[in-house]
C-alpha atoms as a PDB file:
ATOM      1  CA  UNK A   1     -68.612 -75.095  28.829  1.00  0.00           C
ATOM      2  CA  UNK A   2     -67.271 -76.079  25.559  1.00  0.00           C
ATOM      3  CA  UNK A   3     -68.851 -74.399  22.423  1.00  0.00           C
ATOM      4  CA  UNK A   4     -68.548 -74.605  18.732  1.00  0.00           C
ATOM      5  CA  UNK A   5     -70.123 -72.930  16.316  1.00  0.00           C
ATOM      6  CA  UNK A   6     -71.484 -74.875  13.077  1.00  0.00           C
ATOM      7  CA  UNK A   7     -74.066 -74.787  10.448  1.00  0.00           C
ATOM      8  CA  UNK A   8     -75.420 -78.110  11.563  1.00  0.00           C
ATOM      9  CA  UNK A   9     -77.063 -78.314  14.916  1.00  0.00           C
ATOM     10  CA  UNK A  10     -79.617 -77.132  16.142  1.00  0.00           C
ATOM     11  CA  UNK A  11     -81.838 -77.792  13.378  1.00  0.00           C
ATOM     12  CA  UNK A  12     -84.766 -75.424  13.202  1.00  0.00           C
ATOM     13  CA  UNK A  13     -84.835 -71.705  12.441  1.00  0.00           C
ATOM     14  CA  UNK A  14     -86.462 -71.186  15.958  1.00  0.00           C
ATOM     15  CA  UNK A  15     -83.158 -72.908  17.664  1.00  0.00           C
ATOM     16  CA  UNK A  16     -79.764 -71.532  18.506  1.00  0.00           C
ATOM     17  CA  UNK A  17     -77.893 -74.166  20.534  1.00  0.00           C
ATOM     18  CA  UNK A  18     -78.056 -77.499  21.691  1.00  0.00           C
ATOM     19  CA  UNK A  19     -76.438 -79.004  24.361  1.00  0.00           C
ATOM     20  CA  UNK A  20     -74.888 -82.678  23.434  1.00  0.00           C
ATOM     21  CA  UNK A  21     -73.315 -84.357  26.547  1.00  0.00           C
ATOM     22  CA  UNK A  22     -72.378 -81.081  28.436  1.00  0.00           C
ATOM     23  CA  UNK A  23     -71.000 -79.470  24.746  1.00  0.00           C
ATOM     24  CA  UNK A  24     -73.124 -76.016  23.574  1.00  0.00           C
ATOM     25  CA  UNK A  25     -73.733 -76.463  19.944  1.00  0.00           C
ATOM     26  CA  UNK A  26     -74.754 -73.281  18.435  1.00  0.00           C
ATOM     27  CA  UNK A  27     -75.467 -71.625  15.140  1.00  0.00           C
ATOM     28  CA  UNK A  28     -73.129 -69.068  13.585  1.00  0.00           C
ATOM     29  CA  UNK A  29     -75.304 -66.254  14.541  1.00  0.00           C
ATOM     30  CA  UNK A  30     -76.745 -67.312  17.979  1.00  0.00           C
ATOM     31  CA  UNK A  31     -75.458 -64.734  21.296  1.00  0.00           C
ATOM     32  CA  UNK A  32     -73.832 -66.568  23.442  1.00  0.00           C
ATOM     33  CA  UNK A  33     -74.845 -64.742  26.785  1.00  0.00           C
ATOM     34  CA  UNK A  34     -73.965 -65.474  30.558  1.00  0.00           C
ATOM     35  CA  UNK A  35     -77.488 -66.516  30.357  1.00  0.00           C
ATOM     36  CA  UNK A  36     -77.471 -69.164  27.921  1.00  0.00           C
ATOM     37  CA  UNK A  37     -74.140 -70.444  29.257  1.00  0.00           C
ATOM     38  CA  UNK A  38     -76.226 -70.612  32.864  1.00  0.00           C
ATOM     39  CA  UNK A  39     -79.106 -72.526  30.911  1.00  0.00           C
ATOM     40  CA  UNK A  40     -77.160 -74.826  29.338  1.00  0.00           C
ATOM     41  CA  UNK A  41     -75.102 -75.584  32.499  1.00  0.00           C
ATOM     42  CA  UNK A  42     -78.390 -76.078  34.052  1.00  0.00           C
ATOM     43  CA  UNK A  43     -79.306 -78.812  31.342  1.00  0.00           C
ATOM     44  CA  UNK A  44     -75.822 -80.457  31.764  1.00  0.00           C
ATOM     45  CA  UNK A  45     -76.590 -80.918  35.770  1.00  0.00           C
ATOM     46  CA  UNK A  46     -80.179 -82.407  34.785  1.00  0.00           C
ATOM     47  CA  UNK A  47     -78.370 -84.557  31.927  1.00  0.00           C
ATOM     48  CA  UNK A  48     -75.651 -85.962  34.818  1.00  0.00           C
ATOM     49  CA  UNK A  49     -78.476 -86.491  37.677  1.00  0.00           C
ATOM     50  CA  UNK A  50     -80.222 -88.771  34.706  1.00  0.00           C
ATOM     51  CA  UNK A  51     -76.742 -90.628  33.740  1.00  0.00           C
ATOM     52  CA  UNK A  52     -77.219 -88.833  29.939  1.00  0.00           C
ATOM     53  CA  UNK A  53     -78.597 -91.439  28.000  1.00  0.00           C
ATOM     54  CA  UNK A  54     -82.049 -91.865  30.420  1.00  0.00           C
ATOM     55  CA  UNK A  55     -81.932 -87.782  30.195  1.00  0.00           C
ATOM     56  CA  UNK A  56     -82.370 -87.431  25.988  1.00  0.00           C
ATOM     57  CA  UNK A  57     -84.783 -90.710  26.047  1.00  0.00           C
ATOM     58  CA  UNK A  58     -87.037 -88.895  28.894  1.00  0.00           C
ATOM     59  CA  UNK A  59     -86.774 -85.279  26.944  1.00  0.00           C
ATOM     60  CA  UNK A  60     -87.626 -86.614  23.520  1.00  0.00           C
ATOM     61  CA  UNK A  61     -90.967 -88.699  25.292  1.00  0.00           C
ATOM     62  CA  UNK A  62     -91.587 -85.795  27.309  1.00  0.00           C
ATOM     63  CA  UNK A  63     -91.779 -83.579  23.845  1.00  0.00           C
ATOM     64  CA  UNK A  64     -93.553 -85.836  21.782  1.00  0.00           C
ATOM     65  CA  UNK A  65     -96.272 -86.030  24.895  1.00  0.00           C
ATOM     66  CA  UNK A  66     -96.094 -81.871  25.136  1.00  0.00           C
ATOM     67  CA  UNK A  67     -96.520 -82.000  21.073  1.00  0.00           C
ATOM     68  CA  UNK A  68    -100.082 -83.944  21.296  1.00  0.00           C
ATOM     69  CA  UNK A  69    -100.907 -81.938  24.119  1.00  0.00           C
ATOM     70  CA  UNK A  70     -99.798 -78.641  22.058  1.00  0.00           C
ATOM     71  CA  UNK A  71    -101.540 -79.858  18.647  1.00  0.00           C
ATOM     72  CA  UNK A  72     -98.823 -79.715  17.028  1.00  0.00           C
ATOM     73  CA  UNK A  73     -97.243 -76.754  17.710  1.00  0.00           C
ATOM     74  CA  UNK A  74     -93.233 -77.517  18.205  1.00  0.00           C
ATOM     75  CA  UNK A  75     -92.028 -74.305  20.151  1.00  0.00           C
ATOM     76  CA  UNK A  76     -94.835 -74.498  23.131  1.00  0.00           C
ATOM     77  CA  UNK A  77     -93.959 -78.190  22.949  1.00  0.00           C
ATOM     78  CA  UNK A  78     -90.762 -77.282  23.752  1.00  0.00           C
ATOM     79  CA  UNK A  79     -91.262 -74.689  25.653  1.00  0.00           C
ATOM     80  CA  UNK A  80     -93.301 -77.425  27.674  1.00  0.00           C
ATOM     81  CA  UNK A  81     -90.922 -80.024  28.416  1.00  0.00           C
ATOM     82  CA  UNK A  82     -90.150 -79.880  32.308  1.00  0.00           C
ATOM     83  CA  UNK A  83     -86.330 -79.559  31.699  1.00  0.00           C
ATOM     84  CA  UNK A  84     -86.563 -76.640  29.544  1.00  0.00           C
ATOM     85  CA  UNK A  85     -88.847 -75.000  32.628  1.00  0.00           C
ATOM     86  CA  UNK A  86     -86.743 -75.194  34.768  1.00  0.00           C
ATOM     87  CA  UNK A  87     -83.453 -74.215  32.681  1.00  0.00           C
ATOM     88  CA  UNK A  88     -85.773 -70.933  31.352  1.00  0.00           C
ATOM     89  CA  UNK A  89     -87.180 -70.228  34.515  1.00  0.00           C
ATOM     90  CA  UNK A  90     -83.479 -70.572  36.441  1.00  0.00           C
ATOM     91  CA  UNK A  91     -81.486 -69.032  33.478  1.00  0.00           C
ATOM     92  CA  UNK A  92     -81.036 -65.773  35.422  1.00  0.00           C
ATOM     93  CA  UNK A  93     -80.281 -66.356  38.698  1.00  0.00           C
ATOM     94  CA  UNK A  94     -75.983 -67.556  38.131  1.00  0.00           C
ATOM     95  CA  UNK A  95     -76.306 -68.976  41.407  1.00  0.00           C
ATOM     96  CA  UNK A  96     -78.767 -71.294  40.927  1.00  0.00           C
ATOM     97  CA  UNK A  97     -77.159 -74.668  40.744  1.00  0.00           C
ATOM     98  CA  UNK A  98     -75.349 -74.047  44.071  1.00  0.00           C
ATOM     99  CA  UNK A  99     -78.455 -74.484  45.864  1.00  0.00           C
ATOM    100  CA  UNK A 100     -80.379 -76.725  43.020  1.00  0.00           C
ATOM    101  CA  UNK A 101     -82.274 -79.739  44.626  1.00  0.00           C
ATOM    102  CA  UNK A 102     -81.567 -82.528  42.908  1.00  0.00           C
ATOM    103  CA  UNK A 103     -84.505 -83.663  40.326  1.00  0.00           C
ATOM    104  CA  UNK A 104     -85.775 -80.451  40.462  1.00  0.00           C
ATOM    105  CA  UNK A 105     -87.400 -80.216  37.119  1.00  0.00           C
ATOM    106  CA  UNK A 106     -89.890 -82.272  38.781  1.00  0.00           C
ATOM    107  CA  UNK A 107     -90.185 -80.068  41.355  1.00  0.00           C
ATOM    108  CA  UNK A 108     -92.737 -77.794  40.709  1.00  0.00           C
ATOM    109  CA  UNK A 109     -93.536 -74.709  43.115  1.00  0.00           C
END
């Protein structure tokens, strides 16, 4: 995964990195661990399952719904969104994707 470091994006002090079209934009400070590189990798498979565009127009509904439903709190709206669950929950395990189902955000256990 492709990274570069800027003072741009994410925007937010409680943000790090966001991942653009399979590219890990992160702040000047932010760790760049195996685990982050696994949960962005994870968001990149979600974003190609969703053909991109259909995957930033579901996350930013999905958030705005989360946001209500948080009362306007914008982390645990985030922390919400089903994409985000799964990349969190998954960020560990390195070998996750080989046996990911597809859709599996959706997929709750």
């Amino acid at each position: 995964m492709k990274v570069i470091r800027n003072r741009l994006l994410p925007i937010g002090r409680n943000y790090g990195a966001i991942n653009l079209f399979g590219v890990l934009f992160a702040k000047h400070d932010m760790r760049i661990t195996s685990e982050v590189i696994n949960h962005e990798t994870i968001h990149t498979r979600q974003m190609r399952e969703l053909l991109y565009l259909p995957f930033y127009i579901i996350y930013v509904f999905e958030w705005l719904i989360r946001l209500v439903q948080k009362r306007g709190r914008t982390f645990e709206a985030y922390m919400a969104i089903s994409f985000e669950r799964e990349a969190y929950d998954h960020g560990r395990d390195t070998g996750y994707l080989s046996h990911r189902k597809p859709y599996a955000q959706w997929r709750r256990r």
